[in-house]
PDB file of N, CA and C in Angstrom:
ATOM      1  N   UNK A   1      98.470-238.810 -32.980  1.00  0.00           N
ATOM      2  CA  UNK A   1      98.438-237.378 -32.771  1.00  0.00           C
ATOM      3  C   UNK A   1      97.544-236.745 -33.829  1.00  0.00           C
ATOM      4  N   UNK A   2      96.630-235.713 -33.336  1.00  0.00           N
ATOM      5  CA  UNK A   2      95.716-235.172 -33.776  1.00  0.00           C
ATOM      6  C   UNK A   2      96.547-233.815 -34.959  1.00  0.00           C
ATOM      7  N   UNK A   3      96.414-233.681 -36.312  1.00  0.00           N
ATOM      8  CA  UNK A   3      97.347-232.893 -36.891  1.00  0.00           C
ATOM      9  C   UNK A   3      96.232-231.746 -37.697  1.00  0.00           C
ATOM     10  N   UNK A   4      96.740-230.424 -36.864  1.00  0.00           N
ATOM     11  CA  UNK A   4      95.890-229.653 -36.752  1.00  0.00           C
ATOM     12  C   UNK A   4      95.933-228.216 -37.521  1.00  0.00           C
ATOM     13  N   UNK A   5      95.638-227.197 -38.302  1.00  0.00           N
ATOM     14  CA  UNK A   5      95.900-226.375 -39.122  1.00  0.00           C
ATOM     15  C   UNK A   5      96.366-225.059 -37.884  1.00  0.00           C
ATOM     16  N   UNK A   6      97.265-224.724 -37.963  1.00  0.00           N
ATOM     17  CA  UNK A   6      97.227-223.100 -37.016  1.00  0.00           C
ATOM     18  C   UNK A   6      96.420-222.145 -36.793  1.00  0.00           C
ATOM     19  N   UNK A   7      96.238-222.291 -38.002  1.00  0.00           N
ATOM     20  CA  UNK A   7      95.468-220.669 -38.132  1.00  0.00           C
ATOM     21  C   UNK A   7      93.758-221.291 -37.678  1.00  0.00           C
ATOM     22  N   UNK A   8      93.634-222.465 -38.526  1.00  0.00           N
ATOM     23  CA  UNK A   8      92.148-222.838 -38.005  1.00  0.00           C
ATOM     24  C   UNK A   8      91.699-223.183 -36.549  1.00  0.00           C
ATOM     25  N   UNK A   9      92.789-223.529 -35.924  1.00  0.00           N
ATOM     26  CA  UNK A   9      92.850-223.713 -33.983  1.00  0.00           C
ATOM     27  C   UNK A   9      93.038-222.412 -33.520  1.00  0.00           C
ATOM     28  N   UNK A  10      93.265-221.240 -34.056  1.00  0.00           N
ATOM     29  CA  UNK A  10      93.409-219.950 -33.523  1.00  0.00           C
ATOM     30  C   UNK A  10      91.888-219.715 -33.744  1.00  0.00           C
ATOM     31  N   UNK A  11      91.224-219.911 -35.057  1.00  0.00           N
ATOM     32  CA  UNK A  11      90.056-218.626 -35.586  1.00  0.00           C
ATOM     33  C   UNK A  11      89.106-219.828 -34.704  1.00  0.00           C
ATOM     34  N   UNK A  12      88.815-221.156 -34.369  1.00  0.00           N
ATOM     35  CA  UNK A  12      88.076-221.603 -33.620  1.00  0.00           C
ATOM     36  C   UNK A  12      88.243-221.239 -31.719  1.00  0.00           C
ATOM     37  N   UNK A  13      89.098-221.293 -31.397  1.00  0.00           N
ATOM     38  CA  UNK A  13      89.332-220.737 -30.177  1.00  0.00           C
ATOM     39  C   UNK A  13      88.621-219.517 -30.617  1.00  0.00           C
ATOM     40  N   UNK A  14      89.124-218.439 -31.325  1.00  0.00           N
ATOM     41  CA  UNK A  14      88.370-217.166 -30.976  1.00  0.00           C
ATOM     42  C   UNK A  14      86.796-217.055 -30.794  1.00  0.00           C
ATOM     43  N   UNK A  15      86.236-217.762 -32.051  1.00  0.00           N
ATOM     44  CA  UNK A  15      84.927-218.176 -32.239  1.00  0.00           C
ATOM     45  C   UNK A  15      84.400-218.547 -31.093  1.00  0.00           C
ATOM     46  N   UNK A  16      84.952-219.431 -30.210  1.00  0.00           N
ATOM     47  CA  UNK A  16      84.462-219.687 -29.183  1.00  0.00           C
ATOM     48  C   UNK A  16      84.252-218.990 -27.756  1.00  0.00           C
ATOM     49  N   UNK A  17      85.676-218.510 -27.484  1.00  0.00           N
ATOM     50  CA  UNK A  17      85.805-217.287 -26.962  1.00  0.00           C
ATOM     51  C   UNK A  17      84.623-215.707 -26.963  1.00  0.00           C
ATOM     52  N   UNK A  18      84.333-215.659 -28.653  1.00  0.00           N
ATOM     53  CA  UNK A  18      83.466-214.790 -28.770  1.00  0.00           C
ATOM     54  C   UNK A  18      82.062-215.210 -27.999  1.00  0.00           C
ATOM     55  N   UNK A  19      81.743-216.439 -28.662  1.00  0.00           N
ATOM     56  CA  UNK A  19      80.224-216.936 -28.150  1.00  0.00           C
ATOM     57  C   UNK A  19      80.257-216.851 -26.690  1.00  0.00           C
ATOM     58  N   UNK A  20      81.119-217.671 -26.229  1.00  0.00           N
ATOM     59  CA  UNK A  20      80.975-217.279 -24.171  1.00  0.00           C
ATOM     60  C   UNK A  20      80.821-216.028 -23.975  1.00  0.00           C
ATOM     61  N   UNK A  21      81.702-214.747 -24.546  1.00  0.00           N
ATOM     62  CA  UNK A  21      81.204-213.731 -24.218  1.00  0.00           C
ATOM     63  C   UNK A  21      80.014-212.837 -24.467  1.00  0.00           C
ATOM     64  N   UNK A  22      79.578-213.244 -25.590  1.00  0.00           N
ATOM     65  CA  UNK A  22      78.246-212.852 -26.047  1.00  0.00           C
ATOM     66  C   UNK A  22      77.184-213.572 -25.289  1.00  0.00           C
ATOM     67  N   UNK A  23      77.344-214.953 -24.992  1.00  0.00           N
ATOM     68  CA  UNK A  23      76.079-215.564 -24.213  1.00  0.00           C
ATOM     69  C   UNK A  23      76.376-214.865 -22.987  1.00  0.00           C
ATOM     70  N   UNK A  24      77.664-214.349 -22.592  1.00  0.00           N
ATOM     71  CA  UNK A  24      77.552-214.082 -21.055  1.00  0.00           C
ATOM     72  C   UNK A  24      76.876-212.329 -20.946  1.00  0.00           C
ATOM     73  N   UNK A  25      77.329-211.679 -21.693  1.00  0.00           N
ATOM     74  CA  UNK A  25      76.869-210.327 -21.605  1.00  0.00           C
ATOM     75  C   UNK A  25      75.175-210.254 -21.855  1.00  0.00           C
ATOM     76  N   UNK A  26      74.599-211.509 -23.044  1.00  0.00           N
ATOM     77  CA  UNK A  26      72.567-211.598 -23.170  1.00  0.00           C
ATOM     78  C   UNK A  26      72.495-211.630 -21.507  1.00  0.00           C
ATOM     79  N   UNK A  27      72.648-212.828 -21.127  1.00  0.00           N
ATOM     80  CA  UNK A  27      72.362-213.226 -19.969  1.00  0.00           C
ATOM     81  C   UNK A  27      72.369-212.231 -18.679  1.00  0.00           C
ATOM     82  N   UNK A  28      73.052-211.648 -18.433  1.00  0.00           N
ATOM     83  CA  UNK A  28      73.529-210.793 -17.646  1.00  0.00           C
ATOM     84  C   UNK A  28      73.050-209.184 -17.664  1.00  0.00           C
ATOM     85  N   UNK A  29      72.479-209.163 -18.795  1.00  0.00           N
ATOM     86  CA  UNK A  29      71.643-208.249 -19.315  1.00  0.00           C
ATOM     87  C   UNK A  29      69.926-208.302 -18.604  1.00  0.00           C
ATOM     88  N   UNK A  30      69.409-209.519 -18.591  1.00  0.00           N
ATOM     89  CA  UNK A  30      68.350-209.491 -18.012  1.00  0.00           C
ATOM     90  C   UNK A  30      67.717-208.899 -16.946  1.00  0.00           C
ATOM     91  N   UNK A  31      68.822-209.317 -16.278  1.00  0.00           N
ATOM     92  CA  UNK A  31      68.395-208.572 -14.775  1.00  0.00           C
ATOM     93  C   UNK A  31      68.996-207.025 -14.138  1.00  0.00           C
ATOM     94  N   UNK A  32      69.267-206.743 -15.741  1.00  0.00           N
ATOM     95  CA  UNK A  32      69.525-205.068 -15.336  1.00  0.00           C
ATOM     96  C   UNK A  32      67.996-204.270 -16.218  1.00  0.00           C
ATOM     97  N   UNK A  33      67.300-204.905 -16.737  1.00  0.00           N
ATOM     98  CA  UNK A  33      66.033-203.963 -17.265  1.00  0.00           C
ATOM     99  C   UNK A  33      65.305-204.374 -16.401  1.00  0.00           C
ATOM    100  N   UNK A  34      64.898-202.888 -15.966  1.00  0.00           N
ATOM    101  CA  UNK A  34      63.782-203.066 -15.049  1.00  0.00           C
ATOM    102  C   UNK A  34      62.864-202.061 -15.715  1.00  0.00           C
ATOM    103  N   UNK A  35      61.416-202.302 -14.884  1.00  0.00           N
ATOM    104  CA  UNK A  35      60.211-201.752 -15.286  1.00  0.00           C
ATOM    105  C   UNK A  35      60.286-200.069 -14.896  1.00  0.00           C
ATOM    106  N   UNK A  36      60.976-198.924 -15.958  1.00  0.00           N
ATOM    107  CA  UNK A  36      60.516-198.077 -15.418  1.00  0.00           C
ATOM    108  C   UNK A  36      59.231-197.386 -15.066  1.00  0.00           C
ATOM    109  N   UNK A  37      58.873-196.739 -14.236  1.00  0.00           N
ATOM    110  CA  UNK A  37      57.395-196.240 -14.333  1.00  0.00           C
ATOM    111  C   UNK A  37      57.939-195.176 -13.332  1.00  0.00           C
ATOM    112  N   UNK A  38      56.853-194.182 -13.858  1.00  0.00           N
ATOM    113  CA  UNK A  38      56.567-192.174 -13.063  1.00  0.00           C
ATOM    114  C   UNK A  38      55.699-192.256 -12.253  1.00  0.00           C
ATOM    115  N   UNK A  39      55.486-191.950 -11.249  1.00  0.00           N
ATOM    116  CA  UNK A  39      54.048-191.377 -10.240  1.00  0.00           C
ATOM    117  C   UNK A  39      53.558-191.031 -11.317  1.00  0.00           C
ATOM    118  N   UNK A  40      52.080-190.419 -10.954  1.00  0.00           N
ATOM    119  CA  UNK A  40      51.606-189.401 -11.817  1.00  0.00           C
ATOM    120  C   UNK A  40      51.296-188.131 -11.271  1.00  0.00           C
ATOM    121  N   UNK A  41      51.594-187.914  -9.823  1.00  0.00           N
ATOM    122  CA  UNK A  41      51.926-186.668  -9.431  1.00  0.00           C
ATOM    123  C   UNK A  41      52.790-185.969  -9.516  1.00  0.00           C
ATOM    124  N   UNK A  42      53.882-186.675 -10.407  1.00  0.00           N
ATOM    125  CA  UNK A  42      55.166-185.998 -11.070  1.00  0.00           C
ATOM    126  C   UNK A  42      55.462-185.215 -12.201  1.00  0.00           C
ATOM    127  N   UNK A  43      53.888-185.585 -12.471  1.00  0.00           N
ATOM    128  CA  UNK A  43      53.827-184.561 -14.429  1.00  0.00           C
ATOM    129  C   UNK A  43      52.583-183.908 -13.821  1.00  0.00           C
ATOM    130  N   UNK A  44      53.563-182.871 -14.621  1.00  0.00           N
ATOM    131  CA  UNK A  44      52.564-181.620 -14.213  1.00  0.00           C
ATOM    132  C   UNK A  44      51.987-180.912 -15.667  1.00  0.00           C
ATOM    133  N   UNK A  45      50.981-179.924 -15.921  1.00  0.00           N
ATOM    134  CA  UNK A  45      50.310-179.508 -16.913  1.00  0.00           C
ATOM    135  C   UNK A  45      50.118-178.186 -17.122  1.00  0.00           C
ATOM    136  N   UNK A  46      50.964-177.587 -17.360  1.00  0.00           N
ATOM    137  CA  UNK A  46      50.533-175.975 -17.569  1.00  0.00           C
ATOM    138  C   UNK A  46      49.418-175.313 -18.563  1.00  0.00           C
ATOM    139  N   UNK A  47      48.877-174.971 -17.300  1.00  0.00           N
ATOM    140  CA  UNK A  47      47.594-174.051 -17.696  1.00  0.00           C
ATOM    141  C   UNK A  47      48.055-172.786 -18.356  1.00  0.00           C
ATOM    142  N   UNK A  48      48.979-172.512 -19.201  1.00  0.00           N
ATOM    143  CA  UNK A  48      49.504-170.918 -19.590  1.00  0.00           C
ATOM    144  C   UNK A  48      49.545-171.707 -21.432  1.00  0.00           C
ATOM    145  N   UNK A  49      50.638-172.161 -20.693  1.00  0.00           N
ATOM    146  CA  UNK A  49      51.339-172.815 -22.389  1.00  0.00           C
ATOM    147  C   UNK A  49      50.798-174.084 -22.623  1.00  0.00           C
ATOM    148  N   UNK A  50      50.527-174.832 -22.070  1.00  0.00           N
ATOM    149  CA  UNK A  50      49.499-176.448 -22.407  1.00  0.00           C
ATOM    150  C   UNK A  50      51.132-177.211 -22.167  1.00  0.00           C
ATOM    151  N   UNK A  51      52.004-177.112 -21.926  1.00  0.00           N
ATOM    152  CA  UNK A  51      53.125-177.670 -22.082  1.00  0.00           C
ATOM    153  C   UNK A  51      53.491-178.473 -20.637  1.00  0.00           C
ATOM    154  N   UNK A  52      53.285-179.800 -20.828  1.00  0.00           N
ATOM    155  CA  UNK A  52      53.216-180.958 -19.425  1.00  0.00           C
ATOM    156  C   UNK A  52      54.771-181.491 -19.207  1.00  0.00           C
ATOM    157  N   UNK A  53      54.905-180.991 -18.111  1.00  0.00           N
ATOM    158  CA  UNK A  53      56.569-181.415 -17.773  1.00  0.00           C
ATOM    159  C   UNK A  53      56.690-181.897 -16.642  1.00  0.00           C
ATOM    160  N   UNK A  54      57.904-182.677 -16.433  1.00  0.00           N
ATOM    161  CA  UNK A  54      57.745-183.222 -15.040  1.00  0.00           C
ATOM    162  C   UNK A  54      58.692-182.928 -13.957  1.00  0.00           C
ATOM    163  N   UNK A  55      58.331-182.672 -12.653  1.00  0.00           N
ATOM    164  CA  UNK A  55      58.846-182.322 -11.374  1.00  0.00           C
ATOM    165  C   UNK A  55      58.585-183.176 -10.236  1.00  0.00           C
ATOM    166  N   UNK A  56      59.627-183.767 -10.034  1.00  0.00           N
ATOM    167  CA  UNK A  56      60.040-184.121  -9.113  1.00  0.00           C
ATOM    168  C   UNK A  56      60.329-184.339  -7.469  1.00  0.00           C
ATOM    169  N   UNK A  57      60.378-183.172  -7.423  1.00  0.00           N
ATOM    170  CA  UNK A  57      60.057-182.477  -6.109  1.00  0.00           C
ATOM    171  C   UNK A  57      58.444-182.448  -5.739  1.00  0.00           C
ATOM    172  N   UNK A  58      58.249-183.140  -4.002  1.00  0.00           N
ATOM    173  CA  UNK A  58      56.559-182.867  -3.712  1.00  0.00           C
ATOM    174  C   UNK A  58      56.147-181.252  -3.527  1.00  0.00           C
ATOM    175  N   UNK A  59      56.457-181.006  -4.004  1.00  0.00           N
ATOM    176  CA  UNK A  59      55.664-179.545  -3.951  1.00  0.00           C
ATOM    177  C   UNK A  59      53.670-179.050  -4.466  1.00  0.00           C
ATOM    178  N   UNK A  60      53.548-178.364  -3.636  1.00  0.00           N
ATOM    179  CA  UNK A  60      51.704-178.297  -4.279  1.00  0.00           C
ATOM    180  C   UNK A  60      52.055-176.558  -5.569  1.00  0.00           C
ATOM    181  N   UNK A  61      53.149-176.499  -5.990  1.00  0.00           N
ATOM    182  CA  UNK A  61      53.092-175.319  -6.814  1.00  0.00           C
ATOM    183  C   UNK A  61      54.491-175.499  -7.365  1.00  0.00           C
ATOM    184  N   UNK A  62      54.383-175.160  -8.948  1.00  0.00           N
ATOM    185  CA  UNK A  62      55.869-175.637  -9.656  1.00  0.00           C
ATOM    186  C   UNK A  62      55.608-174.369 -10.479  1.00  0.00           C
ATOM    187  N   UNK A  63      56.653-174.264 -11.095  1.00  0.00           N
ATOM    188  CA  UNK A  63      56.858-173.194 -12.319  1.00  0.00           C
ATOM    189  C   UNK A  63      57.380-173.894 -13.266  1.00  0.00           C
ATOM    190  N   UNK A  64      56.603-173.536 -14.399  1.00  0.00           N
ATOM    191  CA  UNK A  64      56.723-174.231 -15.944  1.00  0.00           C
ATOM    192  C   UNK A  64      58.071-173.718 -16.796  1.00  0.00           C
ATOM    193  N   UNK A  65      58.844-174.578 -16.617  1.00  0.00           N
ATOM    194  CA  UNK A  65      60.330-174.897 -17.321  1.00  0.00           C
ATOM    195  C   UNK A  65      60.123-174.049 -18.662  1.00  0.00           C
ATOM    196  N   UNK A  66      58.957-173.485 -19.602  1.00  0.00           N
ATOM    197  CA  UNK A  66      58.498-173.382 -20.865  1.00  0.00           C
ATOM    198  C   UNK A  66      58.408-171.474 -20.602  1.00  0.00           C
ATOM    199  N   UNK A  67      57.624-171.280 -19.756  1.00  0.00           N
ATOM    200  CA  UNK A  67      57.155-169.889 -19.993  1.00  0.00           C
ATOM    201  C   UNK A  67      57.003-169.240 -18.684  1.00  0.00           C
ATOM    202  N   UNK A  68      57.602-170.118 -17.670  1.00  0.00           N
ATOM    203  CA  UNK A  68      57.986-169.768 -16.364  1.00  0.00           C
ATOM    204  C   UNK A  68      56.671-169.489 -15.568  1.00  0.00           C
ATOM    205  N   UNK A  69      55.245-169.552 -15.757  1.00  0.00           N
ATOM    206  CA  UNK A  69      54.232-169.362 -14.775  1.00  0.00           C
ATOM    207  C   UNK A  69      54.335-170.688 -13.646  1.00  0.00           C
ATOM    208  N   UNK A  70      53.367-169.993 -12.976  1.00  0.00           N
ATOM    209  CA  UNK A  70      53.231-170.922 -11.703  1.00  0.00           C
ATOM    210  C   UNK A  70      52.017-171.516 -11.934  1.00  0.00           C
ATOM    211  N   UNK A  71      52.039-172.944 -11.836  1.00  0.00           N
ATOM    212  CA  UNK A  71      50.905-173.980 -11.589  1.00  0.00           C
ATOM    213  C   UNK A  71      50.529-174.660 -10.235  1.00  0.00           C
ATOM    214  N   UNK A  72      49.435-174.763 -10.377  1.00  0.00           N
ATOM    215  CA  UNK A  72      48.753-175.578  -8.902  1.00  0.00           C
ATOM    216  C   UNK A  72      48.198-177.142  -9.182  1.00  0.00           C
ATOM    217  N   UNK A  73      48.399-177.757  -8.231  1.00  0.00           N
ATOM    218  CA  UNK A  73      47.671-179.501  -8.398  1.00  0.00           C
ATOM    219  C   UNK A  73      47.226-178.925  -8.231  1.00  0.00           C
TER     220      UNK A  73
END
């Protein structure tokens, strides 16, 4: 019979325990980053204030979140 310390068969179980969960959460992580990327018809550029913000909506005329004028593509 294998004669074994308590406390050291507890803190190795945990140890181990920890690592599976840490390798499992890297792993699993991968395939949730994805490549974000914007149109570029989504940022827009105000000709009033110089201040480039982005909208969402296809619209050919937005109003600037900054100083409230209206812009045109």
């Amino acid at each position: 019979m294998i004669n074994l310390n308590f406390y050291f068969t507890i803190g190795f179980f945990l140890c181990v325990l920890i690592a599976m969960i840490l390798y499992a959460w890297i792993f699993s992580r991968k395939g949730k980053d994805k490549d974000l990327t914007l149109d570029p018809k989504f940022i827009w550029f105000c000709s009033i204030c110089t201040h480039t913000y982005i909208n969402t909506r296809e619209e050919t005329i937005s109003v600037c979140p900054r100083c409230g004028s209206y812009n045109k593509k």
